[in-house]
Protein backbone atom coordinates (compact mmCIF):
# COMPACT_ATOMS: atom_id res chain seq x y z
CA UNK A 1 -43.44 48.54 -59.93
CA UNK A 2 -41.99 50.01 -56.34
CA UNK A 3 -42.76 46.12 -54.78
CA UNK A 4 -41.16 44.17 -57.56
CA UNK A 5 -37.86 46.71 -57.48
CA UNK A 6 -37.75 45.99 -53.56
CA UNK A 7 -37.56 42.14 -54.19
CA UNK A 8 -35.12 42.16 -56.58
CA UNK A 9 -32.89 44.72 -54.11
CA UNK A 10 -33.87 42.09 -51.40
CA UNK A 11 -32.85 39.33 -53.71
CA UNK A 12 -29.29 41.02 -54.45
CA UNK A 13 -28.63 41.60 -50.61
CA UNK A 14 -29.57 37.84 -49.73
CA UNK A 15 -27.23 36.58 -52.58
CA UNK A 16 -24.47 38.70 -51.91
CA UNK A 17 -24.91 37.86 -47.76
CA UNK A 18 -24.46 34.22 -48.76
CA UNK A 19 -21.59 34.65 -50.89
CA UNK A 20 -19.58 36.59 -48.04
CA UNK A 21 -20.72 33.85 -45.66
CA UNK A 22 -19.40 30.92 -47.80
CA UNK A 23 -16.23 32.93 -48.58
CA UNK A 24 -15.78 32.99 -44.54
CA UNK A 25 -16.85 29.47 -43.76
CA UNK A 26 -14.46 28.33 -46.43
CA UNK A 27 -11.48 30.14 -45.87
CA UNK A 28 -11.35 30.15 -41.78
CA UNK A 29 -8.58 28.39 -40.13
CA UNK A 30 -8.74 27.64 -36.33
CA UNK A 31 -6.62 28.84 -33.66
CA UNK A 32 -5.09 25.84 -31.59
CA UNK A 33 -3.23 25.91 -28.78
CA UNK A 34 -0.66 23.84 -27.98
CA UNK A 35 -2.08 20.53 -26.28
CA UNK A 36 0.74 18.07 -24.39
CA UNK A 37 -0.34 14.50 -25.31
CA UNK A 38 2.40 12.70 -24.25
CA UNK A 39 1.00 9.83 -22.16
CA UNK A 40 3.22 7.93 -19.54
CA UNK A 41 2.85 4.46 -19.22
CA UNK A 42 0.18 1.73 -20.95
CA UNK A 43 -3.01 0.54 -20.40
CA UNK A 44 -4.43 1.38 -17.30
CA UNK A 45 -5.22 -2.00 -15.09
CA UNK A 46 -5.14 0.10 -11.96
CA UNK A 47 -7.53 2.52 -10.22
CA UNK A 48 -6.82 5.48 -13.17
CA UNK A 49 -3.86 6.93 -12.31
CA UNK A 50 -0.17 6.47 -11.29
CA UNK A 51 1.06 6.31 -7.44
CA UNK A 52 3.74 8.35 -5.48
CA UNK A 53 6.06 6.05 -4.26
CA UNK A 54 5.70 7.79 -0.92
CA UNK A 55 1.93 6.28 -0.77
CA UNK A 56 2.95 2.75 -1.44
CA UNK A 57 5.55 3.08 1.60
CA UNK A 58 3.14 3.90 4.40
CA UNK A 59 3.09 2.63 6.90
CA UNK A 60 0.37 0.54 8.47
CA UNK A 61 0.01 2.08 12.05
CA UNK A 62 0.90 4.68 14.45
CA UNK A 63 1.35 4.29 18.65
CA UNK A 64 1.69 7.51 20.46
CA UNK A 65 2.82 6.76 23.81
CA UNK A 66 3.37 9.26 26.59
CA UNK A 67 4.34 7.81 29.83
CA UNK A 68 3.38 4.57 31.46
CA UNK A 69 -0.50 4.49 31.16
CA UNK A 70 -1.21 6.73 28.06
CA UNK A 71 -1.05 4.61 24.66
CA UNK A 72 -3.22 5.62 21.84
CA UNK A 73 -2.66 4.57 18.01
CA UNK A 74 -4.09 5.09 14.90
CA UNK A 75 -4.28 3.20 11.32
CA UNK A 76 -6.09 6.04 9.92
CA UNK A 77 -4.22 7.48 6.68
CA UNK A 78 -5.18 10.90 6.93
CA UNK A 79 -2.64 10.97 10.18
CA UNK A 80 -0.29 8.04 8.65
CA UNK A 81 0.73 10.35 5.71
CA UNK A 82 -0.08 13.50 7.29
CA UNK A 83 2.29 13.54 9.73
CA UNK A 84 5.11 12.67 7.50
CA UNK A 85 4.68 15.40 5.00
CA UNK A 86 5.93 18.57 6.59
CA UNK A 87 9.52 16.44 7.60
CA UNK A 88 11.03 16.74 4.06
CA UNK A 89 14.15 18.79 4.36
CA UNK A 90 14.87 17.64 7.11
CA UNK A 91 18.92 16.52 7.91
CA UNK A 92 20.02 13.23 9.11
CA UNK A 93 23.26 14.59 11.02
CA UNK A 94 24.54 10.71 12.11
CA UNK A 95 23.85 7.25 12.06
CA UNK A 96 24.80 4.23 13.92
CA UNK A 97 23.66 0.68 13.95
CA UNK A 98 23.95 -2.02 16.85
CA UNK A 99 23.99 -5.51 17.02
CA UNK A 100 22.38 -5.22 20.31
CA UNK A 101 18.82 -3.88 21.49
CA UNK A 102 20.68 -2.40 24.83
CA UNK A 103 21.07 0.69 22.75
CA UNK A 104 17.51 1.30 22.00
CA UNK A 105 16.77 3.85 24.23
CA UNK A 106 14.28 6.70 24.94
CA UNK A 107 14.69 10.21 26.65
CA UNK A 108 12.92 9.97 30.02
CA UNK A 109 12.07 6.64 30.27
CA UNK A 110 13.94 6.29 34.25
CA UNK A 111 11.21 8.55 35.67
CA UNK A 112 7.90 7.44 33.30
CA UNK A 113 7.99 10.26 31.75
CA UNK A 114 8.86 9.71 27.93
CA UNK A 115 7.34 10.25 24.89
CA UNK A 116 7.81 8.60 21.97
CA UNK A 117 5.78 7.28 18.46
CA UNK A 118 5.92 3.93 17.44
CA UNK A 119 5.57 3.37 13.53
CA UNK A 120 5.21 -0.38 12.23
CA UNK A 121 5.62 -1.94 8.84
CA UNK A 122 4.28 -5.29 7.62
CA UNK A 123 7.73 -6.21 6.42
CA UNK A 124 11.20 -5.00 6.78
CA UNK A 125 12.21 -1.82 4.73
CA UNK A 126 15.47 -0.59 3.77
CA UNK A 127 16.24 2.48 5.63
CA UNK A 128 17.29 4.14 2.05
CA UNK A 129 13.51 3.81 1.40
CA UNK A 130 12.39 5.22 4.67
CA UNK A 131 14.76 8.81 3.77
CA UNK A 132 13.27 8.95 0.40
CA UNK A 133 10.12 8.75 1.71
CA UNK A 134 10.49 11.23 4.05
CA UNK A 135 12.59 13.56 2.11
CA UNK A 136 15.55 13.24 4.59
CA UNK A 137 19.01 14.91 3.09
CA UNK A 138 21.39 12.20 4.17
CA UNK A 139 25.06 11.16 3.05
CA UNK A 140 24.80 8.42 0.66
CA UNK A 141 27.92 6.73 2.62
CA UNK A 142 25.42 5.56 5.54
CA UNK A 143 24.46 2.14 5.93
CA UNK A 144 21.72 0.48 4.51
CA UNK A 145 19.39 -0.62 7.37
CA UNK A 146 16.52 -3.13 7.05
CA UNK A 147 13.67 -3.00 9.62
CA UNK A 148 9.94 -3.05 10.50
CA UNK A 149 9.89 -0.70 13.02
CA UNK A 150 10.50 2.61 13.99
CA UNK A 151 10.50 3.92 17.67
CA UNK A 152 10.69 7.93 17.03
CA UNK A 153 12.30 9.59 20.50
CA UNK A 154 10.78 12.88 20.51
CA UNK A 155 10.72 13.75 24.39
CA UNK A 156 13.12 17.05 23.77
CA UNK A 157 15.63 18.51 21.79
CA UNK A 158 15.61 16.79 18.29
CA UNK A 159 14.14 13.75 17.12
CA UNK A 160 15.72 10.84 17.14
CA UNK A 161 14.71 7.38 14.66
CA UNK A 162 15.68 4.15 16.52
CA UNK A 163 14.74 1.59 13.40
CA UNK A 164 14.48 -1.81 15.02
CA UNK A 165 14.84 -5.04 12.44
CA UNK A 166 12.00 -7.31 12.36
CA UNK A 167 13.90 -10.32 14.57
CA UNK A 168 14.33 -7.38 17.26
CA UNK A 169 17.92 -8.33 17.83
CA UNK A 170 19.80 -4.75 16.37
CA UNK A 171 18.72 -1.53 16.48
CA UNK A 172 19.94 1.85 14.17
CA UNK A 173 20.21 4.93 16.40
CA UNK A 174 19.47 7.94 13.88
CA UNK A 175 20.07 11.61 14.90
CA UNK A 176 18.28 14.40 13.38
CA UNK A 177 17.69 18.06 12.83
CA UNK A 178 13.99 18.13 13.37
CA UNK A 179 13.18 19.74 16.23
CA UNK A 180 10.85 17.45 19.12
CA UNK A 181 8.58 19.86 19.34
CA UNK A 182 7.71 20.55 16.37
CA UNK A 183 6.77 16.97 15.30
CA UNK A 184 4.73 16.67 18.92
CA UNK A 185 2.76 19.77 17.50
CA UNK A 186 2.24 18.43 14.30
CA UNK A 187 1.34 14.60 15.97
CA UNK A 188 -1.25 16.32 18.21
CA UNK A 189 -2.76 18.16 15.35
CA UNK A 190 -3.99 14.77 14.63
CA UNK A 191 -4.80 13.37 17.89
CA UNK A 192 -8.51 13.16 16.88
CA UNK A 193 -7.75 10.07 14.96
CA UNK A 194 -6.17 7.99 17.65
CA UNK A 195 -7.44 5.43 19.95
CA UNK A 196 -6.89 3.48 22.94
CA UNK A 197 -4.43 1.22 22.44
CA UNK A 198 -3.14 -2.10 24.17
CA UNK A 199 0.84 -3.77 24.54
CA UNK A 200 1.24 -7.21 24.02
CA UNK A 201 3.84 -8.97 25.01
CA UNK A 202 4.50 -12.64 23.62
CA UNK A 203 7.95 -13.42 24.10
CA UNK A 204 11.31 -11.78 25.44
CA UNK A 205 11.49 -9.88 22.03
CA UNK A 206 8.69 -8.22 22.81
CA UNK A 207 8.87 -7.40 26.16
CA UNK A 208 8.53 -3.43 26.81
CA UNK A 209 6.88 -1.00 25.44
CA UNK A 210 9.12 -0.29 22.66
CA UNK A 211 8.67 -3.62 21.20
CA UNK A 212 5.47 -4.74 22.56
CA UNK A 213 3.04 -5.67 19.67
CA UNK A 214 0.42 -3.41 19.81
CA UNK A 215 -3.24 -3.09 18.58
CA UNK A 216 -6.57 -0.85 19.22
CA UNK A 217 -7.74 -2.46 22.52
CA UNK A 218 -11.44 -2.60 22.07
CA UNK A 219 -12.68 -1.94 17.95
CA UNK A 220 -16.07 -3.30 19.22
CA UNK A 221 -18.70 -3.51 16.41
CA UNK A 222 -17.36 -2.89 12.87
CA UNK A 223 -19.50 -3.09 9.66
CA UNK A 224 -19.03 -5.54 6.65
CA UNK A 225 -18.87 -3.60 3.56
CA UNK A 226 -19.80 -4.57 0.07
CA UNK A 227 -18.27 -3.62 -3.36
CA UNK A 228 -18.99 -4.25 -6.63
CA UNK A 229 -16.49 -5.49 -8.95
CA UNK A 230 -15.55 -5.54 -12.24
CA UNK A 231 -12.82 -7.69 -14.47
CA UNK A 232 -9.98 -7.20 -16.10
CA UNK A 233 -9.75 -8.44 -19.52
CA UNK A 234 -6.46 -10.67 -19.71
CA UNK A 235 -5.77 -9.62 -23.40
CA UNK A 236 -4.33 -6.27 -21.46
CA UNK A 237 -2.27 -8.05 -19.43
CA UNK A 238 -0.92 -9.68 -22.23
CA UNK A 239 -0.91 -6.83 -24.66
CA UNK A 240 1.57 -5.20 -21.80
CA UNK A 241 3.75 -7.94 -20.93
CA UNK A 242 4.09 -9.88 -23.88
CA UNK A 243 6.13 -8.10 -27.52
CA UNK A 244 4.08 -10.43 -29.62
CA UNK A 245 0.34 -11.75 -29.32
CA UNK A 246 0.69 -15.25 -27.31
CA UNK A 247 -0.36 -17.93 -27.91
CA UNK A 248 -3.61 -19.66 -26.55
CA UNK A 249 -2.73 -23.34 -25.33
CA UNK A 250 -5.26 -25.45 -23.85
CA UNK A 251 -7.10 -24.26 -20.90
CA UNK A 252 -6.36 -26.70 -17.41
CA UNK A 253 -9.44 -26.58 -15.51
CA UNK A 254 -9.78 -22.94 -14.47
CA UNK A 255 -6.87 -21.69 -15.65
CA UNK A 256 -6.03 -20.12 -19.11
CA UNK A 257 -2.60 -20.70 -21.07
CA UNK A 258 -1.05 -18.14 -23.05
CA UNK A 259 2.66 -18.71 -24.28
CA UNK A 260 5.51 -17.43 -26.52
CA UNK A 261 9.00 -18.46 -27.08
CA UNK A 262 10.13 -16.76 -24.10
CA UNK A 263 6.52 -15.66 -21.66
CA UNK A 264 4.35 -17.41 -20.38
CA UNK A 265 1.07 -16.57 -18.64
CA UNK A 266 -1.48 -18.06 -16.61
CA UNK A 267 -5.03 -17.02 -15.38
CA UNK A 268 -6.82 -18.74 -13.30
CA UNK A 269 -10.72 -17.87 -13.66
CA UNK A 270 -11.90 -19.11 -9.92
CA UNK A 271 -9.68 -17.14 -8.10
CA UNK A 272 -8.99 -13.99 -10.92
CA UNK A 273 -5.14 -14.50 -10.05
CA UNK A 274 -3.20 -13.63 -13.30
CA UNK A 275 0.72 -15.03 -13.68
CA UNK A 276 3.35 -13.71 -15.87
CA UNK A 277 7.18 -15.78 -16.22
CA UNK A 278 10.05 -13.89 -17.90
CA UNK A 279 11.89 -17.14 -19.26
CA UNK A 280 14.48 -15.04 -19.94
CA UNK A 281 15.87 -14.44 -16.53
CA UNK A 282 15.85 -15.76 -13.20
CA UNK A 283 15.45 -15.33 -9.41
CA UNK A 284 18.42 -13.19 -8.07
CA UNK A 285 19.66 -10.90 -5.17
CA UNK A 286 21.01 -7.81 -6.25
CA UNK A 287 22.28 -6.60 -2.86
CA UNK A 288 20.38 -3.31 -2.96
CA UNK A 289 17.07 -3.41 -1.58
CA UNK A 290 16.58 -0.36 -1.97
CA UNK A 291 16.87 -0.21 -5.63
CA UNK A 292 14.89 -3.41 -6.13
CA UNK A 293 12.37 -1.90 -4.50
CA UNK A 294 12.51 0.71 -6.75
CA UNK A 295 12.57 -0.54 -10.10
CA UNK A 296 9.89 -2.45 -8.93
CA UNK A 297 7.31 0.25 -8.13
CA UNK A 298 8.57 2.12 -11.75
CA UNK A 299 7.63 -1.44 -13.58
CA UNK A 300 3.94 -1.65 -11.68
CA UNK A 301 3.79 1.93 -11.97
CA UNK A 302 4.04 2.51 -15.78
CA UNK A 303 1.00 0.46 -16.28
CA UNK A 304 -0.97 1.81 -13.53
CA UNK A 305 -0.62 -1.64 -12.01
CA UNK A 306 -1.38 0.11 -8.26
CA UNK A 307 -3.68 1.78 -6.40
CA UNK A 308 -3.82 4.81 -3.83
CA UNK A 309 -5.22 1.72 -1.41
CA UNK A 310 -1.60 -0.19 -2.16
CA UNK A 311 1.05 -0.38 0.62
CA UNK A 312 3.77 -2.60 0.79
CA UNK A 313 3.27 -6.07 2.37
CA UNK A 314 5.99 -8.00 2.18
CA UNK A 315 9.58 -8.03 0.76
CA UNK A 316 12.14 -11.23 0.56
CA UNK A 317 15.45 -10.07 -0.15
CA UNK A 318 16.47 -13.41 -1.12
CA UNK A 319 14.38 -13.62 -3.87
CA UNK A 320 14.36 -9.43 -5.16
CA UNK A 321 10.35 -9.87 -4.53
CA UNK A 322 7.71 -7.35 -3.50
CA UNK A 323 4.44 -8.20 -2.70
CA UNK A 324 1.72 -5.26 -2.39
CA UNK A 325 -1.73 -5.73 -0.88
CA UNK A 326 -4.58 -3.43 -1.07
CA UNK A 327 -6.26 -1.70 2.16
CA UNK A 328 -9.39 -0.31 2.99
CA UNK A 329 -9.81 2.07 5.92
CA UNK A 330 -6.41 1.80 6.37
CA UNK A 331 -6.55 -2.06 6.86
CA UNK A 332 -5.12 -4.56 4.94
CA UNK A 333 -6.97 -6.79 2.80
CA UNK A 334 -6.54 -11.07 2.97
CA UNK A 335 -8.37 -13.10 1.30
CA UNK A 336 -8.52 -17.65 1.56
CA UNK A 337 -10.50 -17.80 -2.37
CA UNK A 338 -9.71 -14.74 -4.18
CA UNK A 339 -6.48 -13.12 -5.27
CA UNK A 340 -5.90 -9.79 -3.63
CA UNK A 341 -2.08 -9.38 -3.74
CA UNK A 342 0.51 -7.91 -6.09
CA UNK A 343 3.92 -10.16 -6.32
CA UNK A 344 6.56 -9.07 -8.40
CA UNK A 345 9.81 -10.58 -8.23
CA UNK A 346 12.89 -8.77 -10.46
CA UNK A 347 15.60 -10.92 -11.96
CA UNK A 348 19.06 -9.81 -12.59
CA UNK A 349 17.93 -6.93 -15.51
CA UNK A 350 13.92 -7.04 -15.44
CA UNK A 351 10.75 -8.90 -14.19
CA UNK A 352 10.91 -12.09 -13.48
CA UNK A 353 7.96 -13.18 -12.29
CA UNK A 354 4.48 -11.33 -11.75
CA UNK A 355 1.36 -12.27 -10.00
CA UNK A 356 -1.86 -10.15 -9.68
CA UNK A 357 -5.44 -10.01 -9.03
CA UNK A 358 -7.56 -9.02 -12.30
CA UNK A 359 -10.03 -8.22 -10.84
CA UNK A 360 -11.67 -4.20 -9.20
CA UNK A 361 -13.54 -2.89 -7.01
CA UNK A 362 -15.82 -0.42 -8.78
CA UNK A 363 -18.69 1.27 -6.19
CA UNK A 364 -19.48 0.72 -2.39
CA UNK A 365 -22.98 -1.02 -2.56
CA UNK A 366 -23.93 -0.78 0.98
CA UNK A 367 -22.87 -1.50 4.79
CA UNK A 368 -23.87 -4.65 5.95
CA UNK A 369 -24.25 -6.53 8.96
CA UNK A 370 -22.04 -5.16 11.78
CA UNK A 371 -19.42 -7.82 13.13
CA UNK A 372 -18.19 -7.51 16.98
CA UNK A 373 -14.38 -8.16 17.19
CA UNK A 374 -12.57 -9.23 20.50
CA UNK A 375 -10.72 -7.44 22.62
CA UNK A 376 -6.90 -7.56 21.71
CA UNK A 377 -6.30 -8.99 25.19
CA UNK A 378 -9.10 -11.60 24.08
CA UNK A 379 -7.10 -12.83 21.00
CA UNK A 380 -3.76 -13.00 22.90
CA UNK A 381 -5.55 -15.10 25.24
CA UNK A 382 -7.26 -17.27 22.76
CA UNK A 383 -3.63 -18.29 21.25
CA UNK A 384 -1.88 -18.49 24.56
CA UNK A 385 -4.59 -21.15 26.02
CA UNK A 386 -4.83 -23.48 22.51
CA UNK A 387 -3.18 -26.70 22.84
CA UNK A 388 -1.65 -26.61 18.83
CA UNK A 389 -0.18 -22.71 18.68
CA UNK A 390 2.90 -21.02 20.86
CA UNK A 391 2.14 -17.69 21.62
CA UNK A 392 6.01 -17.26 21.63
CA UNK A 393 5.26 -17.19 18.09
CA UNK A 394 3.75 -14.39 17.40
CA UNK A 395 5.06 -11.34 16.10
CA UNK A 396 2.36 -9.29 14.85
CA UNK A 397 -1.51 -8.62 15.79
CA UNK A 398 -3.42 -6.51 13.26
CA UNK A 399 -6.91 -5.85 12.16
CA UNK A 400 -7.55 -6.67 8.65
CA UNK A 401 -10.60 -7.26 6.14
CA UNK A 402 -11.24 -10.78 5.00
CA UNK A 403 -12.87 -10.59 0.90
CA UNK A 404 -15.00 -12.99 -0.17
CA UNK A 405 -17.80 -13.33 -2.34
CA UNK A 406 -21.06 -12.04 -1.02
CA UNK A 407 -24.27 -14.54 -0.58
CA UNK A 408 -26.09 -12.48 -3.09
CA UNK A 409 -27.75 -14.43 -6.35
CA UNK A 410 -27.67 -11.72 -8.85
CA UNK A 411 -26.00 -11.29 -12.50
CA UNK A 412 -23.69 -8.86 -10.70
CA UNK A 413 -20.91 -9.60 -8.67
CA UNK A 414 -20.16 -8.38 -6.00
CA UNK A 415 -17.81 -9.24 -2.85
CA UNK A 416 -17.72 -8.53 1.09
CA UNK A 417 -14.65 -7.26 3.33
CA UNK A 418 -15.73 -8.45 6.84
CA UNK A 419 -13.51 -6.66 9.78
CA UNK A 420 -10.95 -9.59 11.01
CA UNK A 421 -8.59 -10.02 13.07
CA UNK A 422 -5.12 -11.48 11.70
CA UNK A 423 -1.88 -12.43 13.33
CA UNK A 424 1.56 -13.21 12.20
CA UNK A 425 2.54 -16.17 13.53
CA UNK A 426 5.99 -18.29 13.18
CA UNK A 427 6.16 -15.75 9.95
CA UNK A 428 2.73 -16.58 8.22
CA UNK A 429 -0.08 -14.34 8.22
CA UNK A 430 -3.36 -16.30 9.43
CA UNK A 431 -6.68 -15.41 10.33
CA UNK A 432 -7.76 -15.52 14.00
CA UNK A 433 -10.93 -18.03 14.08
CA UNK A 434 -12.88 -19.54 17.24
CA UNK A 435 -11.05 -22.78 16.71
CA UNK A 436 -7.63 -21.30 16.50
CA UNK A 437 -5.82 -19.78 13.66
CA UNK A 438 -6.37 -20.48 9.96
C-alpha cells in the first residue's frame, strides 16, 4: 500500500514540475540589447571592407638622403604610412609657389652636408590632398598645388615641403611647425626597411639629387608569386550601378552587353575588364582636383570598390579621371592581358564613366621560381644604348609586378606577379624587356 502511495506522490510532483516548466518556457521574453545594423555602402566587390582615404594616397617610395654618398630608399608600407602618422596636427605657417626650380633648395647642401627625404607619386596630386592626408591645419586661402614629388628639408630647425610638379619646371616652398628632429627620429625608427639606393639622371630635369629618378640599386633575385583568384559576378556590378535590371543585348565576341535607357555596361570575359557609361553626363573639368578626387574615392568607396593594396596611379585633370592600381609588396601591379586597374572618370554631377577588373585575388598558393632583375644602372644603360628609345625621355624607373596567368592546367585559376622592372617613358608606362621597352 506504502509503494503504490509513493508513486502516485511521485506522479503528482512530476506533473506539477512540468506544468511550472511549460508555464516558464511559455511566458519568457528575452532580453536584447540594442544591436546597430546600419550598414554603409552596397555589395561588397572589394577586399571586405572600406578604405581610409589616407591609404589610397600613399605614396609609392621613400629616398633618405644624407650627404653626397649616403642614399637609401624604401617602398615598404610599413615605413610609407608609418612615418606619416604621428605629423597630424601639425601647422602649415606659409606657402609660396615658383615658376622656377632656382628656389628649390635644401639646408646644407654648399658643404655636402644636407639631409633631406624624397617622397614620389605616380601622378601629380593636389597639394589640398597631400594636407588632408597628413592632417596639416592650413588656411584654406593657399593655393592649390599639383605635383609628384616632394623633397622634405629636414636638416634643422623645422621641416620644410618643397612639392615639385611632375614637368619639374615650378616648385612650392612650404614652411612648417614640425620640428626636424623630430621627423629624423621618427624616419630612423624605420631605417631597417631601407636600402641602397641609386640617382639617375636622364635629362636636365633631372639632373641633381633632388630630382634625380631614383630606384633600389641592386634588388637581385626576387620570387614570382602565385594567387588564386576568384570572379566577380557582373549581376553586382549591375545591381549597383544600374536603378533598373538591364538589359542583356547580344554578346560581341568576349564581351557581354547590358543596357538601359540611360547605362550601359560592358564585360569583357578574356580580360575580366568590366565598363560602366553614365549617358546622362559627360566628360568635364571641374577646376578642383582636389574635390574630384574626392568624390571619387566616396563613389568607389561606398561599394567597397577598393582595396588596402589600392594607391593612386594616375589622375588627368582634363578629363576629372582617377585611375587606381593595386600593389603588392608595396609595388605596383601592370598587367599586357588582364585588367588590373580602377578608372573612374566624374562628369559635371556624378560618374561618368567606370572601368574595373572583376576579378580577386583570394589566397597566396606558393613562391615560385626566383627572377634576377638588373641593376638600375643596367636598365638606364639598356635605354640609353637602343637605337628606337631617348633616354631624355624618361621620367620614372620603378619596380613593379607583371600578372599573368600561370602555366598551370587545372580547374582552378590561378595567376603569377613576376618582379619587373617598368619605366615611364615620353608619359607611358612600359615594361623594360631585353629587346627594349614594351
Amino acid at each position: 500500500m506504502y509503494k503504490e502511495w509513493l508513486k502516485s506522490i511521485l506522479l503528482i510532483v512530476i506533473v506539477a514540475s512540468s506544468a511550472v516548466l511549460t508555464y516558464l518556457v511559455w511566458s519568457y521574453e528575452p532580453e536584447f540589447s540594442q544591436i546597430d545594423t546600419t550598414i554603409e555602402g552596397t555589395t561588397n566587390i572589394g577586399q571586405g571592407e572600406s578604405v581610409p582615404f589616407e591609404q589610397v594616397m600613399s605614396t609609392y617610395q621613400l629616398v633618405w638622403i644624407q650627404g653626397e654618398n649616403n642614399t637609401r630608399g624604401t617602398t615598404g608600407p610599413r615605413a610609407l604610412i608609418g612615418i606619416r602618422e604621428n605629423l597630424e596636427g601639425s601647422n602649415i605657417t606659409s606657402m609660396n609657389v615658383y615658376n622656377s626650380l632656382n628656389r628649390l633648395n635644401v639646408r646644407g647642401e654648399e658643404s655636402n652636408e644636407e639631409e633631406f627625404l624624397i617622397i614620389d607619386y605616380f601622378s601629380d596630386v593636389p597639394s589640398k590632398s597631400l594636407f588632408q592626408t597628413l592632417g596639416l591645419s592650413h588656411d584654406s586661402t593657399l593655393p592649390d598645388f599639383s605635383f609628384d614629388r616632394i623633397v622634405v628639408d629636414m636638416k634643422e630647425g623645422n621641416v620644410v615641403f618643397n612639392l615639385i610638379d611632375e614637368n619639374r619646371s615650378r616648385v612650392a616652398v612650404v614652411e612648417t611647425d614640425i620640428a626636424a628632429d623630430f621627423l629624423k627620429g621618427h624616419v630612423e625608427s624605420y631605417s631597417d626597411t631601407f636600402e641602397a639606393y641609386t640617382p639617375i639622371i636622364t635629362n636636365q630635369q633631372t639632373s641633381n639629387n633632388k630630382t634625380a629618378i631614383y630606384g633600389p640599386s641592386s634588388p637581385g633575385e626576387i620570387n614570382t608569386e602565385r594567387f588564386m583568384i576568384s570572379q566577380v559576378n557582373t549581376d553586382v556590378m549591375n545591381r549597383i550601378l544600374f536603378l533598373d535590371s538591364p538589359m542583356e543585348s547580344p554578346s560581341q565576341g568576349d564581351v557581354a552587353i547590358y543596357e538601359d535607357e540611360n547605362h550601359i555596361a560592358t564585360y569583357n570575359t578574356e580580360t575580366y575588364e568590366y565598363t560602366y557609361t553614365n549617358l546622362n553626363e559627360s566628360t568635364a573639368s571641374s577646376g578642383n582636383n582636389h574635390r574630384t578626387i574626392q568624390d571619387i574615392y566616396y563613389f568607389l568607396n561606398s561599394h567597397n570598390g577598393l582595396s588596402q593594396n589600392n594607391v593612386l596611379f594616375d589622375y588627368t585633370a582634363s578629363e576629372n579621371a582617377a585611375t587606381f592600381r593595386s600593389t603588392l609588396n608595396g609595388r605596383v601591379v601592370f598587367s599586357e592581358g588582364l585588367s588590373t586597374a580602377i578608372t573612374v572618370k566624374y562628369g559635371a554631377n556624378s560618374v561618368y564613366e567606370y572601368t574595373r577588373p572583376l576579378i580577386q585575388t583570394n589566397a597566396k598558393v606558393s613562391d615560385e621560381e626566383e627572377v634576377e632583375l638588373l641593376d638600375i644602372e643596367n636598365v638606364r644603360y639598356q635605354i640609353a644604348l637602343h637605337d628606337n628609345f631617348d633616354l631624355q625621355k624618361v621620367s620614372k624607373i620603378v619596380l613593379g609586378y607583371d600578372m599573368t596567368y600561370a602555366d598551370e592546367e587545372t580547374d582552378l585559376e590561378f595567376i603569377d606577379y613576376t618582379p619587373q622592372w617598368y619605366v615611364k617613358y615620353d608619359g607611358a608606362w612600359m615594361k623594360l624587356n631585353e629587346g627594349g621597352l614594351s
